[in-house]
N, C-alpha and C. Protein backbone atom coordinates (compact mmCIF):
# COMPACT_ATOMS: atom_id res chain seq x y z
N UNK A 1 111.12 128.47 117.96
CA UNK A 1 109.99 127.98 118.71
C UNK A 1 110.34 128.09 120.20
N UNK A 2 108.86 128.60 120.58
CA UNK A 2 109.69 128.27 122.42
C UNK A 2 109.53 127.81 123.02
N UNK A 3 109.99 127.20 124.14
CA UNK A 3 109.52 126.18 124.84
C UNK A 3 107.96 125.82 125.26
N UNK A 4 107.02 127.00 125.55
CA UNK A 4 105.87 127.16 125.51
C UNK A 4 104.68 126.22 124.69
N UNK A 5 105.93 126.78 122.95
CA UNK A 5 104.99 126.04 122.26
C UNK A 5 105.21 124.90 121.87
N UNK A 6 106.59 124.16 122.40
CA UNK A 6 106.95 123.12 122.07
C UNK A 6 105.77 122.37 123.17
N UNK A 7 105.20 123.02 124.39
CA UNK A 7 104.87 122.24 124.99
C UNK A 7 103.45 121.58 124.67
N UNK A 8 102.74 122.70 123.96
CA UNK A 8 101.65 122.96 123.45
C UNK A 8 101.67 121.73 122.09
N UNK A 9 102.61 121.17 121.82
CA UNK A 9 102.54 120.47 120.50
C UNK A 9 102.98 119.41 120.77
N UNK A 10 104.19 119.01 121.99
CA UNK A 10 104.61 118.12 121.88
C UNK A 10 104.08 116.48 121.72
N UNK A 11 102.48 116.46 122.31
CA UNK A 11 101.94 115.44 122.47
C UNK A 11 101.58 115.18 120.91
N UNK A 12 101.15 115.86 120.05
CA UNK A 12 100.98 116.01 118.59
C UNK A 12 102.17 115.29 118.21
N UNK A 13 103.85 115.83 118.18
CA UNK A 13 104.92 115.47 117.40
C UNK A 13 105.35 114.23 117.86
N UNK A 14 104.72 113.84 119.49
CA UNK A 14 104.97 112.09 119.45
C UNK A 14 103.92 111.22 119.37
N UNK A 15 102.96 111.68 119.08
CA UNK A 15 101.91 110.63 118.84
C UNK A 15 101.37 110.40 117.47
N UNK A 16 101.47 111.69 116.31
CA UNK A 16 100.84 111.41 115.11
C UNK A 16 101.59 111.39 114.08
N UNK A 17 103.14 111.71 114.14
CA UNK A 17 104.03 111.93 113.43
C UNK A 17 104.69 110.65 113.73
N UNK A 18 104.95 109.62 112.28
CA UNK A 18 105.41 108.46 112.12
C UNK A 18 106.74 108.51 112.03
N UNK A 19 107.47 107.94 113.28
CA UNK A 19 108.82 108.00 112.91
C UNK A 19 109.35 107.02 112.82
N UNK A 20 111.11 106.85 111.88
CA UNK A 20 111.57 108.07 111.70
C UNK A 20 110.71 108.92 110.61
N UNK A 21 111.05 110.49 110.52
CA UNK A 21 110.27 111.34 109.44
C UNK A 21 110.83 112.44 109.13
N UNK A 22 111.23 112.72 107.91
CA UNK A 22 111.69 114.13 107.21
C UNK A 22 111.17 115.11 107.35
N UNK A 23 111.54 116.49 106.70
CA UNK A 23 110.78 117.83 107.07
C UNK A 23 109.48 117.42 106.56
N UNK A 24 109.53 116.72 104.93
CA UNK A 24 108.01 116.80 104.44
C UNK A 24 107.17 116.00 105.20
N UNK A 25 107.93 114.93 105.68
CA UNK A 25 106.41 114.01 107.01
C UNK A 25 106.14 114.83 107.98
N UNK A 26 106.57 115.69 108.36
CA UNK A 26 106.25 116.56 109.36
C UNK A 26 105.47 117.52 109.25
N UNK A 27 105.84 118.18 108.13
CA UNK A 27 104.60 119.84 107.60
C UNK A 27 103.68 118.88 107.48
N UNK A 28 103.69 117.40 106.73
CA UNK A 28 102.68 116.39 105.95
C UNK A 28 101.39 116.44 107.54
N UNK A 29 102.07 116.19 108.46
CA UNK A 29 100.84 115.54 109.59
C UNK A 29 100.86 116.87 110.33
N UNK A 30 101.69 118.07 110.32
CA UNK A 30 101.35 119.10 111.56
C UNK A 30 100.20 119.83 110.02
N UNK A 31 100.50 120.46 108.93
CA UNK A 31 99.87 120.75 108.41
C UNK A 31 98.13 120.31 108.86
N UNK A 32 97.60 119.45 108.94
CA UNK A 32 95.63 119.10 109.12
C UNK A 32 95.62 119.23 110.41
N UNK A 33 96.53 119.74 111.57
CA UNK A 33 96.36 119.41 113.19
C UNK A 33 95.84 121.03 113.23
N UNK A 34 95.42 121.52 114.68
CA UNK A 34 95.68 123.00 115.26
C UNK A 34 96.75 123.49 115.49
N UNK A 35 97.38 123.65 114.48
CA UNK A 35 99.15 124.41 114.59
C UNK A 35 98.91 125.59 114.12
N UNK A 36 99.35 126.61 114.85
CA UNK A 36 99.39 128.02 114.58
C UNK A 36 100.09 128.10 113.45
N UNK A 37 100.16 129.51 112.48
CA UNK A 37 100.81 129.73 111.17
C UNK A 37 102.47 130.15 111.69
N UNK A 38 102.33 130.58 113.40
CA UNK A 38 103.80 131.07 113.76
C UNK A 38 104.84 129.32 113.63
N UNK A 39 103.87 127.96 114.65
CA UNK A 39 104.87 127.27 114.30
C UNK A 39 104.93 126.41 113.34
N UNK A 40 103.89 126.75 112.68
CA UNK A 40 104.02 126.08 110.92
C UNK A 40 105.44 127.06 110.45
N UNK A 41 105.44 127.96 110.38
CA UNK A 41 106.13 128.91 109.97
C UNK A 41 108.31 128.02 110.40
N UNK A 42 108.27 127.97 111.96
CA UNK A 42 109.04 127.93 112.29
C UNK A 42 109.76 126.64 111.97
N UNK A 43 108.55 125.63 112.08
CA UNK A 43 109.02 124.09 111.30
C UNK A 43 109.78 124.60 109.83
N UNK A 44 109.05 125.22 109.11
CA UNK A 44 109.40 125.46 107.60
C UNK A 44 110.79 125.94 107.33
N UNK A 45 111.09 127.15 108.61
CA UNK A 45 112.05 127.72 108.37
C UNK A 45 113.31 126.93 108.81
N UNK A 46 112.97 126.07 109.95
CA UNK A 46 114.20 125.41 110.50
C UNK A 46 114.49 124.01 110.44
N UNK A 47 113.57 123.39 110.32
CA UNK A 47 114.12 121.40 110.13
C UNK A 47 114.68 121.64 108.59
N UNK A 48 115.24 120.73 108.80
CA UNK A 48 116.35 120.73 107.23
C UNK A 48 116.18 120.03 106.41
N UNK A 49 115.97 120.16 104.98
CA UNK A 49 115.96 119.72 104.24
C UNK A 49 116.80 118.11 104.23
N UNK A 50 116.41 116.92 103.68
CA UNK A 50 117.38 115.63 103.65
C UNK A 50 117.84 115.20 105.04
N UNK A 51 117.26 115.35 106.12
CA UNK A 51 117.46 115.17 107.66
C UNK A 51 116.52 114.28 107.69
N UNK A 52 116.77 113.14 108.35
CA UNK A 52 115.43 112.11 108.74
C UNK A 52 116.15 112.20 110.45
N UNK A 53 114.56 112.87 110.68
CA UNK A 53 114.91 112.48 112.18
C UNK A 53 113.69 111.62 112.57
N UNK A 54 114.63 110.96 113.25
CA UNK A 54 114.42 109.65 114.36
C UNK A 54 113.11 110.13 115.71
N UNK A 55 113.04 111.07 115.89
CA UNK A 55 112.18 111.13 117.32
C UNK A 55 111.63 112.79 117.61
N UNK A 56 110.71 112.89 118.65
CA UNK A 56 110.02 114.22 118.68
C UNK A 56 111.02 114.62 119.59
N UNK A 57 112.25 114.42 120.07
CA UNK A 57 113.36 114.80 120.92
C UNK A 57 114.33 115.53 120.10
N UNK A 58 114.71 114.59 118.87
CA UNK A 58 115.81 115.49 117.96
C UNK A 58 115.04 116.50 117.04
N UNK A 59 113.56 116.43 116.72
CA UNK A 59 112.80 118.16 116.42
C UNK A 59 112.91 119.03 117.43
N UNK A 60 112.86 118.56 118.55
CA UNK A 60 112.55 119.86 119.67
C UNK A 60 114.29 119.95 119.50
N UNK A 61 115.23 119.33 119.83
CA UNK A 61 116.33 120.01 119.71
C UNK A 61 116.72 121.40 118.81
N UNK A 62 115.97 121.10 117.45
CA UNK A 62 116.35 121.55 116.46
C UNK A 62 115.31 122.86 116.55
N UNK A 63 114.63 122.85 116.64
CA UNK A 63 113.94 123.96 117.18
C UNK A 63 113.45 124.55 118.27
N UNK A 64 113.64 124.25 119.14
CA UNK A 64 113.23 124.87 120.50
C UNK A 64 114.29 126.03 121.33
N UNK A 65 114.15 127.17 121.24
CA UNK A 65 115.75 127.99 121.74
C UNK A 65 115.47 128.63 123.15
């Protein structure tokens, strides 16, 4: 993901996404928003399985390059 579109979402990943939240709370609430299929795609491919993260700071870590 790039910074671009982290920017484009970020207000989404701290306001509607209940944290803390796993990969599935995350596809769970970006899935019904306006998220492109590229960063649906990129969530899918990169937050990790059994990871509960705590905040829209440690997703963008994890994906933003």
């Amino acid at each position: 993901m790039t910074q671009a579109q982290w920017d484009e979402h970020s207000g989404h990943m701290k306001d509607d996404v209940k944290w803390p939240a796993t990969k599935a709370d995350i596809l769970a609430t970006c899935s019904g928003e306006d998220v492109s299929p590229e960063v649906m795609e990129d969530l899918k491919m990169n937050l990790q399985e059994g990871t509960t993260y705590n905040s829209a700071d440690e997703v963008k870590a994890a994906l933003v390059s």
